[in-house]
C-alpha atoms as a PDB file:
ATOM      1  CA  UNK A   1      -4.703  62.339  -1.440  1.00  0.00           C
ATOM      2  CA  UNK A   2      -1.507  59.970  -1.585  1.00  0.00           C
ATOM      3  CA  UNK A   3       0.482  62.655  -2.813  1.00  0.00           C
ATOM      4  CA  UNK A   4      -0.515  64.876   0.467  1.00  0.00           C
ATOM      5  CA  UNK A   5      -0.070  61.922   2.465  1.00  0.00           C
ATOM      6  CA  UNK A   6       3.713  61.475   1.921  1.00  0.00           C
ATOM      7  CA  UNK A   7       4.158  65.242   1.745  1.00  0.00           C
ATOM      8  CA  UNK A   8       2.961  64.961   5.706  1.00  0.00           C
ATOM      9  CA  UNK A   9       5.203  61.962   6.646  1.00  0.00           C
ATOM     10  CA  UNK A  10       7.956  63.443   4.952  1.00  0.00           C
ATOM     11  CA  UNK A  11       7.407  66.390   6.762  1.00  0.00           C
ATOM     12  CA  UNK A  12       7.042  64.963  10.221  1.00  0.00           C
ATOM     13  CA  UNK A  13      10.441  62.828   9.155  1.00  0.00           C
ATOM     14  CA  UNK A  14      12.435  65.782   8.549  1.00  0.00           C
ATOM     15  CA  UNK A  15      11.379  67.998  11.126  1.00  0.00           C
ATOM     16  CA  UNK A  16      10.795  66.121  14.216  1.00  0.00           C
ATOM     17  CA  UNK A  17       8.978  63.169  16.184  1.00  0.00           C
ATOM     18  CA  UNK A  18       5.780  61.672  15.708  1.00  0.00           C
ATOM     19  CA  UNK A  19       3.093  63.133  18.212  1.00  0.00           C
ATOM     20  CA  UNK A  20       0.586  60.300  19.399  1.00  0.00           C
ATOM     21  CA  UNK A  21      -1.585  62.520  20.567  1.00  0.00           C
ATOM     22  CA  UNK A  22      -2.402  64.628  18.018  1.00  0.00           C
ATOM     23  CA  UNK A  23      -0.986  62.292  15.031  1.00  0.00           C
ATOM     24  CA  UNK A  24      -3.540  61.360  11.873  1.00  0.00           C
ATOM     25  CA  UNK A  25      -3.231  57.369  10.825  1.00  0.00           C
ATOM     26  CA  UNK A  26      -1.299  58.632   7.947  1.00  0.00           C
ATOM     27  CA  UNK A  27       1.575  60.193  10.528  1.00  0.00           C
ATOM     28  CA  UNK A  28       1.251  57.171  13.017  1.00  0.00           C
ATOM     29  CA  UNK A  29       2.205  55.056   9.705  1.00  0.00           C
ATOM     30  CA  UNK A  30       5.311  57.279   9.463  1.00  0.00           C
ATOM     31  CA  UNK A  31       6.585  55.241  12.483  1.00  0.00           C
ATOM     32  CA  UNK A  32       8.926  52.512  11.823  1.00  0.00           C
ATOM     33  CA  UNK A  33       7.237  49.424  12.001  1.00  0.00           C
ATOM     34  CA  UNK A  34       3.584  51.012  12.276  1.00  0.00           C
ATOM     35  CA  UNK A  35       1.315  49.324   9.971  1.00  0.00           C
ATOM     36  CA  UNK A  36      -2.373  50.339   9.314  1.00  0.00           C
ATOM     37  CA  UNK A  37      -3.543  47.737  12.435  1.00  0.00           C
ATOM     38  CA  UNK A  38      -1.118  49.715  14.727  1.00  0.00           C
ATOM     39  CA  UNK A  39      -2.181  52.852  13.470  1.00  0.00           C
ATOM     40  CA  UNK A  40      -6.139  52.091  14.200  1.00  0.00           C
ATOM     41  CA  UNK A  41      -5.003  50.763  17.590  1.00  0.00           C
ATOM     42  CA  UNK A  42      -2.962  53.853  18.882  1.00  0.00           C
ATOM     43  CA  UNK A  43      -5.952  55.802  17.380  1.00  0.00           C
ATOM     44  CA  UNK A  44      -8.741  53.790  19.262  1.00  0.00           C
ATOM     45  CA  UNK A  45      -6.857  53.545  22.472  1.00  0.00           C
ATOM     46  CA  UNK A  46      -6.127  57.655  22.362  1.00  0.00           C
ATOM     47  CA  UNK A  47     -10.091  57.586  21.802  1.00  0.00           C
ATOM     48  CA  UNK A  48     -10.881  55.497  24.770  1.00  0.00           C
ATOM     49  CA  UNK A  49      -8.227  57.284  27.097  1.00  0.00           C
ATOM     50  CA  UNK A  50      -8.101  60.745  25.894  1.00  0.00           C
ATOM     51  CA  UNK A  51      -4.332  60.521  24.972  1.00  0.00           C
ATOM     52  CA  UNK A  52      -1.918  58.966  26.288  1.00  0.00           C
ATOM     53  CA  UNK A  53       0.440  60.522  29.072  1.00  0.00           C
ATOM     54  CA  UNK A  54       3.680  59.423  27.969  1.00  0.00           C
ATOM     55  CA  UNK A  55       5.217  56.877  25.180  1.00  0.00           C
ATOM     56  CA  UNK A  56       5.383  54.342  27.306  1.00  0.00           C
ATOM     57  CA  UNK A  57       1.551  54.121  27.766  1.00  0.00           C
ATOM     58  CA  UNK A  58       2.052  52.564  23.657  1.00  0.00           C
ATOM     59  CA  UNK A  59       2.867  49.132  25.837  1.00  0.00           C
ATOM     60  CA  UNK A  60      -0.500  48.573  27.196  1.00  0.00           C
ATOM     61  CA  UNK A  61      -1.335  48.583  23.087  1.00  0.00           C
ATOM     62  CA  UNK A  62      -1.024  44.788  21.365  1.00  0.00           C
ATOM     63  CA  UNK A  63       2.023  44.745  19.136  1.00  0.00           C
ATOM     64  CA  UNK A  64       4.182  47.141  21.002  1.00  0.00           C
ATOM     65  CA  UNK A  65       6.658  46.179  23.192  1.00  0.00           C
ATOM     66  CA  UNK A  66       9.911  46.840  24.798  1.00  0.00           C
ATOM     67  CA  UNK A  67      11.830  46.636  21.762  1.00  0.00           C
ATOM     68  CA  UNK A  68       9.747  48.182  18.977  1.00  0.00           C
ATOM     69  CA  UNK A  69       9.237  51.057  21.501  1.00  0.00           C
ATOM     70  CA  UNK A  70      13.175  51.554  22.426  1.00  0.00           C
ATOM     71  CA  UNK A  71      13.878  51.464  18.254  1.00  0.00           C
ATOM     72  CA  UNK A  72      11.030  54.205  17.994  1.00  0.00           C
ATOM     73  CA  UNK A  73      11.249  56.106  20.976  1.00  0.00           C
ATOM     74  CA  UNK A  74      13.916  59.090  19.693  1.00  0.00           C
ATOM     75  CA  UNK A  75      10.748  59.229  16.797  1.00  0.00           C
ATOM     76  CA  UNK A  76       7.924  59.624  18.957  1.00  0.00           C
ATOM     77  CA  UNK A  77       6.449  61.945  21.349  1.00  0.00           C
ATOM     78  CA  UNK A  78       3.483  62.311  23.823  1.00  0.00           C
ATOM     79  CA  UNK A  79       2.239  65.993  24.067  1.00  0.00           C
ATOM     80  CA  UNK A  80      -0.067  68.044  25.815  1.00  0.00           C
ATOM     81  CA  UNK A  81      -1.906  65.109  27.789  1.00  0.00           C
ATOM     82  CA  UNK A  82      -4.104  66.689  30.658  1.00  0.00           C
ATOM     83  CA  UNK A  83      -5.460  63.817  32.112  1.00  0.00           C
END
């Protein structure tokens, strides 16, 4: 299982950004400075709201701000929200 895990993040590293909405805990760990709490937070938030309809939305979770969201954003992405 740990050996598919880091074949996934070093996928998503080398081939393009981080998708919040349709990202595993795993791939949300992938993001710099993304710990296991984060990770369960972006996951129960997109749970609660559906997804999220852009990165920015990540502010209104605890532990992400301004900063960690500017170092991240070229990283992440935000597809395919319908709400």
């Amino acid at each position: 299982m740990k050996l598919f895990s880091l074949l996934i993040i070093g996928a998503v590293l080398c081939f393009g950004a981080v998708d919040i909405n349709k990202a595993d805990k795993d791939e949300l760990m992938s993001i710099n400075g993304v710990g296991e709490a984060k990770a369960n937070a972006i996951l129960e938030y997109r749970k609660a709201n559906e997804c999220f309809k852009s990165v920015d939305e990540l502010k209104e979770i605890k532990g992400f701000g301004d900063k960690m969201l500017e170092k991240n954003r070229s990283s992440i992405t935000a597809e395919g929200c319908k709400k």
